[in-house]
PDB file of N, CA and C in Angstrom:
ATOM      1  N   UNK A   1      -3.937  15.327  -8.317  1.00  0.00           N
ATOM      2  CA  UNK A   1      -2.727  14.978  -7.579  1.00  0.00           C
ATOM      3  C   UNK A   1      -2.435  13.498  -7.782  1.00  0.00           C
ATOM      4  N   UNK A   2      -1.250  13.151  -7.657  1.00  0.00           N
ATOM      5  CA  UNK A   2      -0.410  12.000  -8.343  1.00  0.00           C
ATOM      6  C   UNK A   2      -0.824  10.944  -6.525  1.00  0.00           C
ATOM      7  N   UNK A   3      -1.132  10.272  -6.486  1.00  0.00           N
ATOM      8  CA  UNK A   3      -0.478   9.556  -5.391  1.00  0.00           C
ATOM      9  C   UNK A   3       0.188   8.157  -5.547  1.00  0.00           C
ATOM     10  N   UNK A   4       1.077   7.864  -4.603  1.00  0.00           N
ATOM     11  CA  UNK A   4       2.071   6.968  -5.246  1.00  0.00           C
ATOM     12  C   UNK A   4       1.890   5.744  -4.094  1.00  0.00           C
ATOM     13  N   UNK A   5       1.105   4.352  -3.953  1.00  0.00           N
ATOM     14  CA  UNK A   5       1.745   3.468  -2.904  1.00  0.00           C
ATOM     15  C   UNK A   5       3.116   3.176  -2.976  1.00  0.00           C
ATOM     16  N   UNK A   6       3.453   3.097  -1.300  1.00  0.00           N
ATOM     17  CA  UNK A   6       5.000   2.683  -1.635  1.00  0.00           C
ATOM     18  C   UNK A   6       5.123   1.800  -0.201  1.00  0.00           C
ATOM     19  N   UNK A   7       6.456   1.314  -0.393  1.00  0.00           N
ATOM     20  CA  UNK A   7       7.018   0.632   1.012  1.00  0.00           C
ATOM     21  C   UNK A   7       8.135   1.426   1.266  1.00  0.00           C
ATOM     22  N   UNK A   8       8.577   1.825   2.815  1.00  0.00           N
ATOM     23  CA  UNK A   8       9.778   1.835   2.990  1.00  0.00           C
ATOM     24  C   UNK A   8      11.236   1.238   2.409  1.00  0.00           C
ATOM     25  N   UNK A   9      11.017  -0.377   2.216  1.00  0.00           N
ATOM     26  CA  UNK A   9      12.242  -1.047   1.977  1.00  0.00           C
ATOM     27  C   UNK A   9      12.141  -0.857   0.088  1.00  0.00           C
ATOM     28  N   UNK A  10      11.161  -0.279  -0.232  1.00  0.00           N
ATOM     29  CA  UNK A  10      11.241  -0.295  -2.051  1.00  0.00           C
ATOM     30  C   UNK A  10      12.294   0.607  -2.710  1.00  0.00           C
ATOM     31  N   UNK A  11      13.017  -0.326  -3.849  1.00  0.00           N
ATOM     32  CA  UNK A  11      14.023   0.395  -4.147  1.00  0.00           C
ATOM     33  C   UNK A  11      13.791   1.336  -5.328  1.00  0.00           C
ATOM     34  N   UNK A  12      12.455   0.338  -5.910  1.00  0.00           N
ATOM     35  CA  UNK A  12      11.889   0.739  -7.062  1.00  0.00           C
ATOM     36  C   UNK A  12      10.837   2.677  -6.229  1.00  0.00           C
ATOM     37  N   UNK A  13      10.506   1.939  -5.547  1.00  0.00           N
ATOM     38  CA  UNK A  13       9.420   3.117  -4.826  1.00  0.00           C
ATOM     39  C   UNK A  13      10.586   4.542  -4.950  1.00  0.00           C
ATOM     40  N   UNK A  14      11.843   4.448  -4.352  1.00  0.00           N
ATOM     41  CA  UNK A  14      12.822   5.523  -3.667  1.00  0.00           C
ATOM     42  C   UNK A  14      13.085   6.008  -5.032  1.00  0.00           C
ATOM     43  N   UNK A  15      13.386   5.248  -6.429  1.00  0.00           N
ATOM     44  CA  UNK A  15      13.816   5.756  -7.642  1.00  0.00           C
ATOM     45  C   UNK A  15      12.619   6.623  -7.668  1.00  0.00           C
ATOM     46  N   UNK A  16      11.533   5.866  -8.375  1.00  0.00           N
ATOM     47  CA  UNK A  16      10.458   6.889  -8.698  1.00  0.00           C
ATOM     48  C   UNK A  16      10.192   7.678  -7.814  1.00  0.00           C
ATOM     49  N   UNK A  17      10.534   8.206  -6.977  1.00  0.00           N
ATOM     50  CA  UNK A  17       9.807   9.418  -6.063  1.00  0.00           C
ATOM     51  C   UNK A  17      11.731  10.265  -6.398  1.00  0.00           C
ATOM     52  N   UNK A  18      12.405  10.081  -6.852  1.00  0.00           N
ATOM     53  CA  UNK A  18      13.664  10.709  -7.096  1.00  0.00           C
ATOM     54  C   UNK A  18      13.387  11.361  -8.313  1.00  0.00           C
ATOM     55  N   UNK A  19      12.627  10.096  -9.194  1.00  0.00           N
ATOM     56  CA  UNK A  19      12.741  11.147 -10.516  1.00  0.00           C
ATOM     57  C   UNK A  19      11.270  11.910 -10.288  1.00  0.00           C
ATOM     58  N   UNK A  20      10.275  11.959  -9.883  1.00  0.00           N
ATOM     59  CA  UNK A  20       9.437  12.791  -9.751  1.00  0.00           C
ATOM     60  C   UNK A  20       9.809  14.065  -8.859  1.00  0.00           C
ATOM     61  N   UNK A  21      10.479  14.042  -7.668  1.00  0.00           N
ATOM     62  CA  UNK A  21      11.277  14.948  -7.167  1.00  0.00           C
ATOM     63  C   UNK A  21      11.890  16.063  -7.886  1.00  0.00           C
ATOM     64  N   UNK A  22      12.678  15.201  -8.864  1.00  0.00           N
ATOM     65  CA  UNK A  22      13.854  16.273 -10.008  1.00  0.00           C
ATOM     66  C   UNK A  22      13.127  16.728 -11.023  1.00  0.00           C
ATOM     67  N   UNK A  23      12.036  16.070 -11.514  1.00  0.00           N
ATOM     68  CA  UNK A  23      11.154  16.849 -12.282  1.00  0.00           C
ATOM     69  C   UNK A  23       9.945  17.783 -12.061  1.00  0.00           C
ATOM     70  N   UNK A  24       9.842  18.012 -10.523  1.00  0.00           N
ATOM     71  CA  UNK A  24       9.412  19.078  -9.847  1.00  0.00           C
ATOM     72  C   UNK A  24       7.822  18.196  -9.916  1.00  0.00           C
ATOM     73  N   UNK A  25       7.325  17.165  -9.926  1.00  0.00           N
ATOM     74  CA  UNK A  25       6.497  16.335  -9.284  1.00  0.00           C
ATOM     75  C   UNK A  25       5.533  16.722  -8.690  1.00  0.00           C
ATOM     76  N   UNK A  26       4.353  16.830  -8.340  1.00  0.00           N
ATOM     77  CA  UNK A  26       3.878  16.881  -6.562  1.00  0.00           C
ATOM     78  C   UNK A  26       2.953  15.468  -6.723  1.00  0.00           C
ATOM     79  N   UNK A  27       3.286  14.702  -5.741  1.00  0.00           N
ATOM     80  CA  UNK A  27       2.499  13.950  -5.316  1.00  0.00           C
ATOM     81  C   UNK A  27       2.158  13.023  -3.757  1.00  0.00           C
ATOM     82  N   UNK A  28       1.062  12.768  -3.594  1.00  0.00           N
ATOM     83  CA  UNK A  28       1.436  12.370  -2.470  1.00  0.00           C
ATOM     84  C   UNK A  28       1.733  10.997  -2.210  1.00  0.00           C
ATOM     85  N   UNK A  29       2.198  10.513  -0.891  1.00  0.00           N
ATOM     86  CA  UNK A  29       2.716   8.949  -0.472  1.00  0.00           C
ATOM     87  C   UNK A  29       2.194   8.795   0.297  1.00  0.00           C
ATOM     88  N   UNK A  30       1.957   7.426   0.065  1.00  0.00           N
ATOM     89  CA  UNK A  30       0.815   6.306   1.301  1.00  0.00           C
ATOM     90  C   UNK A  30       1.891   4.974   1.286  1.00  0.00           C
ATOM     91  N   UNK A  31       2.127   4.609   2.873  1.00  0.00           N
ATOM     92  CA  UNK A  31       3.239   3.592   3.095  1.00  0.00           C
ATOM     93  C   UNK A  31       1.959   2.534   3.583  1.00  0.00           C
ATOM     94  N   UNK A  32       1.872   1.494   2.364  1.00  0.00           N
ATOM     95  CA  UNK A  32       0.607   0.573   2.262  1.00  0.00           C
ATOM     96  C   UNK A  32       1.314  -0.359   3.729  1.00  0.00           C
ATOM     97  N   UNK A  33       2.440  -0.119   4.488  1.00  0.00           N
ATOM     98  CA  UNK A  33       2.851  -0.942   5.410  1.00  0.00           C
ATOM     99  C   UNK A  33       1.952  -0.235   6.640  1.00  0.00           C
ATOM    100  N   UNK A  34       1.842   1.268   6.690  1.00  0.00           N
ATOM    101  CA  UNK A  34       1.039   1.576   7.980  1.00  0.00           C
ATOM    102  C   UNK A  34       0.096   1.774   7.665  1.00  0.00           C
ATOM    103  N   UNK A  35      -1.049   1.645   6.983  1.00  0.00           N
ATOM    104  CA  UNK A  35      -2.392   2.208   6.263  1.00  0.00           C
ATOM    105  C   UNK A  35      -2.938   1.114   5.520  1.00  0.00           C
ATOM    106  N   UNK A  36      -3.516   0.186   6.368  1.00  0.00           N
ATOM    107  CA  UNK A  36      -4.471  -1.213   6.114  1.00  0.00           C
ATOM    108  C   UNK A  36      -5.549  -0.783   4.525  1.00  0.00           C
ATOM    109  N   UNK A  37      -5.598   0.484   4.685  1.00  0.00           N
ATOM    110  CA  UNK A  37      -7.100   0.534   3.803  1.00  0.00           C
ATOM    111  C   UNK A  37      -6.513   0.538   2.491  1.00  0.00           C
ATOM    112  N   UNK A  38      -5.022   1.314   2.466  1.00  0.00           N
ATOM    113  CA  UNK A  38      -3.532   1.573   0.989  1.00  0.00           C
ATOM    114  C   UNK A  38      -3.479   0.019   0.532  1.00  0.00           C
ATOM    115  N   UNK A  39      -3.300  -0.426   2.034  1.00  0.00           N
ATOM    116  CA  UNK A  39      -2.589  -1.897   1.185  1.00  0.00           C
ATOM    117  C   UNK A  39      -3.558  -2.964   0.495  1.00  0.00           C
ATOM    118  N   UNK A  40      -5.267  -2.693   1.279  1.00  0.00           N
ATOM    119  CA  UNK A  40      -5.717  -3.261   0.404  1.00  0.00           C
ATOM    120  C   UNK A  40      -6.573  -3.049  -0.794  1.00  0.00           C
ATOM    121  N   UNK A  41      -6.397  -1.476  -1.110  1.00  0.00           N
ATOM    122  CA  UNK A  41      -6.241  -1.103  -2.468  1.00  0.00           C
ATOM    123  C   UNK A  41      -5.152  -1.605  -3.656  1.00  0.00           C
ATOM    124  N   UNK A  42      -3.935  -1.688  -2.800  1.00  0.00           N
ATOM    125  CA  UNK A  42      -2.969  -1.661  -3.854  1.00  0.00           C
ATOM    126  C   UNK A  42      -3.773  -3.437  -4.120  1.00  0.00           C
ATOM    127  N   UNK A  43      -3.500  -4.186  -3.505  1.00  0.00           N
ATOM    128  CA  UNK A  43      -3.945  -5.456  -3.644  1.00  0.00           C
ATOM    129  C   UNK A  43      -5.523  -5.778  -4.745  1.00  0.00           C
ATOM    130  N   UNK A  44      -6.413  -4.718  -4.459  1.00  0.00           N
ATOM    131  CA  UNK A  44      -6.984  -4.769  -5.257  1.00  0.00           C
ATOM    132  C   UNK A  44      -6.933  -4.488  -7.052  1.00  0.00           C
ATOM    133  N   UNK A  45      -6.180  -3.499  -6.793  1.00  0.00           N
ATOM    134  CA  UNK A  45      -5.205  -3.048  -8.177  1.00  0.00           C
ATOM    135  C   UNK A  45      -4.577  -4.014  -8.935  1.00  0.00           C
ATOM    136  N   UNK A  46      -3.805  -4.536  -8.217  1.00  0.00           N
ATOM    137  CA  UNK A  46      -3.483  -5.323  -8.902  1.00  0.00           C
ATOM    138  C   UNK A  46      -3.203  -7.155  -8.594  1.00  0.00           C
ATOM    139  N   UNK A  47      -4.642  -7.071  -8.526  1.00  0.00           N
ATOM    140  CA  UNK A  47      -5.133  -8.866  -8.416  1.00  0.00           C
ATOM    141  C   UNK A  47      -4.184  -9.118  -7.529  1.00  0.00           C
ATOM    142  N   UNK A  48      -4.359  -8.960  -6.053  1.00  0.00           N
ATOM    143  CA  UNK A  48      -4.264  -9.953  -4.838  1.00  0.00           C
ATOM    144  C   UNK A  48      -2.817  -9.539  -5.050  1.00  0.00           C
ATOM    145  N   UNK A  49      -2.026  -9.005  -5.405  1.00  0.00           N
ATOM    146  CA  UNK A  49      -0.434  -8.555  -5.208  1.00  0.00           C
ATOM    147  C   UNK A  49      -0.228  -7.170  -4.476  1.00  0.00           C
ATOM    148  N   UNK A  50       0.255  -7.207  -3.720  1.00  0.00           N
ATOM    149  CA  UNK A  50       0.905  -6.114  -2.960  1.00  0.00           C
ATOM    150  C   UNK A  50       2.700  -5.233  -3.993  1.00  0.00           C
ATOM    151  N   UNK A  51       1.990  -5.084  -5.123  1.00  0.00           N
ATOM    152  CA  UNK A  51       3.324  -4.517  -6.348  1.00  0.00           C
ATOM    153  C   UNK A  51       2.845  -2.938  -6.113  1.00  0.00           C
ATOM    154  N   UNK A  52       4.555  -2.642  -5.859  1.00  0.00           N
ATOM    155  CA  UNK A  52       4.795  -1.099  -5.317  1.00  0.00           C
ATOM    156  C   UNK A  52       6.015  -0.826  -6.242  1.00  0.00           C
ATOM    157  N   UNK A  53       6.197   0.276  -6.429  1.00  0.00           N
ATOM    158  CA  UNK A  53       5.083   1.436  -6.106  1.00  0.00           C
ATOM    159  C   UNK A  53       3.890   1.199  -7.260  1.00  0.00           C
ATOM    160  N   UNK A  54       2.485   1.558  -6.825  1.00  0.00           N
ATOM    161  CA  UNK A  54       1.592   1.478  -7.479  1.00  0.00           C
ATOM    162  C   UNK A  54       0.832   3.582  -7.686  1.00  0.00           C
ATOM    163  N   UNK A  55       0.902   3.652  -8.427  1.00  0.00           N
ATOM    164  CA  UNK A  55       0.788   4.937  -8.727  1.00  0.00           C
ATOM    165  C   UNK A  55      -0.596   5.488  -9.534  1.00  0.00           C
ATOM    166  N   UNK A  56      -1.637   5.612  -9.344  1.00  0.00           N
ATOM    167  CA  UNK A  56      -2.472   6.240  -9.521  1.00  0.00           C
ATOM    168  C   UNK A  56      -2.792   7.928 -10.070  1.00  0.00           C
ATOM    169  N   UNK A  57      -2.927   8.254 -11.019  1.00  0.00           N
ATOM    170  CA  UNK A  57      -2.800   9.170 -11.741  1.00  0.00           C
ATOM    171  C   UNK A  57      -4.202  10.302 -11.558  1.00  0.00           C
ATOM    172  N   UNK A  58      -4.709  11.685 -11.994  1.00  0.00           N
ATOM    173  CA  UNK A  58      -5.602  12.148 -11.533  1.00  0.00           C
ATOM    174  C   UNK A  58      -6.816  11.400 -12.798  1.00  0.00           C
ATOM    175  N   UNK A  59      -6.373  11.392 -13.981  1.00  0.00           N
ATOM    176  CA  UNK A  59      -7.552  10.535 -14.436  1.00  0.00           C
ATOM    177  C   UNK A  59      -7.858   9.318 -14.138  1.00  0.00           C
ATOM    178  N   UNK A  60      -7.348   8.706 -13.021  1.00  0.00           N
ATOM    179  CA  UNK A  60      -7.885   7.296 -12.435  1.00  0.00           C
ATOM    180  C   UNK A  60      -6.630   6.033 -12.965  1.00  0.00           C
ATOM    181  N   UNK A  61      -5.905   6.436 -13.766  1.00  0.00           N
ATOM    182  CA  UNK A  61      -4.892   5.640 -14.334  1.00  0.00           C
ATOM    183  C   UNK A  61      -4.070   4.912 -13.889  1.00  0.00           C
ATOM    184  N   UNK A  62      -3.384   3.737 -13.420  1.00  0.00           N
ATOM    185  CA  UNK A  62      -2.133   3.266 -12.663  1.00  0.00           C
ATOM    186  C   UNK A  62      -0.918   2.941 -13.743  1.00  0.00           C
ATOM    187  N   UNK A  63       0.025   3.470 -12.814  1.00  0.00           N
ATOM    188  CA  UNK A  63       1.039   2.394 -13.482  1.00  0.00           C
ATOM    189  C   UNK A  63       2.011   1.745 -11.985  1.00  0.00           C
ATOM    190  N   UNK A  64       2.519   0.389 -12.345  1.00  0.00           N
ATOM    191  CA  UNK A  64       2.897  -0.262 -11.054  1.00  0.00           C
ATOM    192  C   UNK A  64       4.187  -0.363 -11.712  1.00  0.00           C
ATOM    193  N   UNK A  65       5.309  -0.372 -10.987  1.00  0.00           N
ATOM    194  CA  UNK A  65       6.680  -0.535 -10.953  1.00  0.00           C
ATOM    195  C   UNK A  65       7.318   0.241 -12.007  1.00  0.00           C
ATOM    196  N   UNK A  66       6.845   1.047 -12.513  1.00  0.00           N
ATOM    197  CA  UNK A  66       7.059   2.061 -13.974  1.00  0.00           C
ATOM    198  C   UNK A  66       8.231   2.262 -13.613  1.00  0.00           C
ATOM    199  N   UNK A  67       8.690   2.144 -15.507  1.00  0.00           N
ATOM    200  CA  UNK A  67      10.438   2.691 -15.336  1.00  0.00           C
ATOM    201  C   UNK A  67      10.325   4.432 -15.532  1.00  0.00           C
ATOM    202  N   UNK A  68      10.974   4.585 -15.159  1.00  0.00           N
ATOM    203  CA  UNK A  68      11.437   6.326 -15.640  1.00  0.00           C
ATOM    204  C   UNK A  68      10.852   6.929 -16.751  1.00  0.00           C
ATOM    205  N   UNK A  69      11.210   5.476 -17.458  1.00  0.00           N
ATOM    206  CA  UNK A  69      10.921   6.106 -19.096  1.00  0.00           C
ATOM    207  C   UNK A  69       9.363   6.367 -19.019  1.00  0.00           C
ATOM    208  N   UNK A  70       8.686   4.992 -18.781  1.00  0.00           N
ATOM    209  CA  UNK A  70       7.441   5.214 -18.383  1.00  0.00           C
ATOM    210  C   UNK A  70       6.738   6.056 -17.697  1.00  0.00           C
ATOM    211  N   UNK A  71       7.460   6.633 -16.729  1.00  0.00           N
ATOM    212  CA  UNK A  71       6.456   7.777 -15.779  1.00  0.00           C
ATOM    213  C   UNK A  71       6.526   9.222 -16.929  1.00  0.00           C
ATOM    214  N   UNK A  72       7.822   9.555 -17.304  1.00  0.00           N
ATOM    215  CA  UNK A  72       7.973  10.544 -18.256  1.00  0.00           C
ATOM    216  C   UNK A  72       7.049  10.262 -19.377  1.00  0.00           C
ATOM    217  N   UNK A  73       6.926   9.560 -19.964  1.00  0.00           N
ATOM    218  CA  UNK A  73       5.718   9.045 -21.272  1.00  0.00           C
ATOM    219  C   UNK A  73       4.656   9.548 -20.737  1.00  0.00           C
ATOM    220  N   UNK A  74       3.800   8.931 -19.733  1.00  0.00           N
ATOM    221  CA  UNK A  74       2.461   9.100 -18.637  1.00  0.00           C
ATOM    222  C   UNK A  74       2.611  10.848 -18.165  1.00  0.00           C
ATOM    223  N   UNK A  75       3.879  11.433 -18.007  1.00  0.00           N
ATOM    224  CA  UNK A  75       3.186  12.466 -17.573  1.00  0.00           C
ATOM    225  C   UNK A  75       3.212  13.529 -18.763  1.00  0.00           C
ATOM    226  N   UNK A  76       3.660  13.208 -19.860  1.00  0.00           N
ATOM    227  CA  UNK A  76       4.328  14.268 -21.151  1.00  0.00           C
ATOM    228  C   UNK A  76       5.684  15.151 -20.743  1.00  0.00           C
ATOM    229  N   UNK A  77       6.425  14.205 -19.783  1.00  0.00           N
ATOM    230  CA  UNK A  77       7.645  15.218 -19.663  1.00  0.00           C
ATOM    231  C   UNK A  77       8.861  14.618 -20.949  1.00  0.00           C
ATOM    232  N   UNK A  78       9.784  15.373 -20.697  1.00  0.00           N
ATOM    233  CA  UNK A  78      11.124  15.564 -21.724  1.00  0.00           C
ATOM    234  C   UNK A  78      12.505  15.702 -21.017  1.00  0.00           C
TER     235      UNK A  78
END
């Protein structure tokens, strides 16, 4: 399973969970704003920055702020 950090106010976060949505997706969301232990993962991820959405893949993989193009590449969609 995909899980995705995100923030409420992310605009980047709301895209990517749109296009994972339309491409029939499942993953889950952690709002690193209410969940102390999310946010300081994401922070660990990526050296002391709180960069969302940070997305974690089932082979252990991240990608942070991925464009579209990028999540489609990462997952083999078309």
């Amino acid at each position: 399973m995909i899980t995705m950090y995100t923030t409420s106010w992310c605009g980047d976060c709301k895209r990517s969970k749109a296009f994972l949505d339309e491409k029939g997706v499942d993953y889950d969301e952690v709002d690193i704003e209410k969940d102390a232990r999310a946010a300081k993962f994401v922070e660990k991820v990526n050296h002391g920055n709180r960069s969302v959405p940070t997305i974690v893949f089932d082979d252990g993989s991240t990608l942070v702020e991925p464009t579209n193009e990028e999540l489609e590449k990462k997952l083999g969609l078309s």
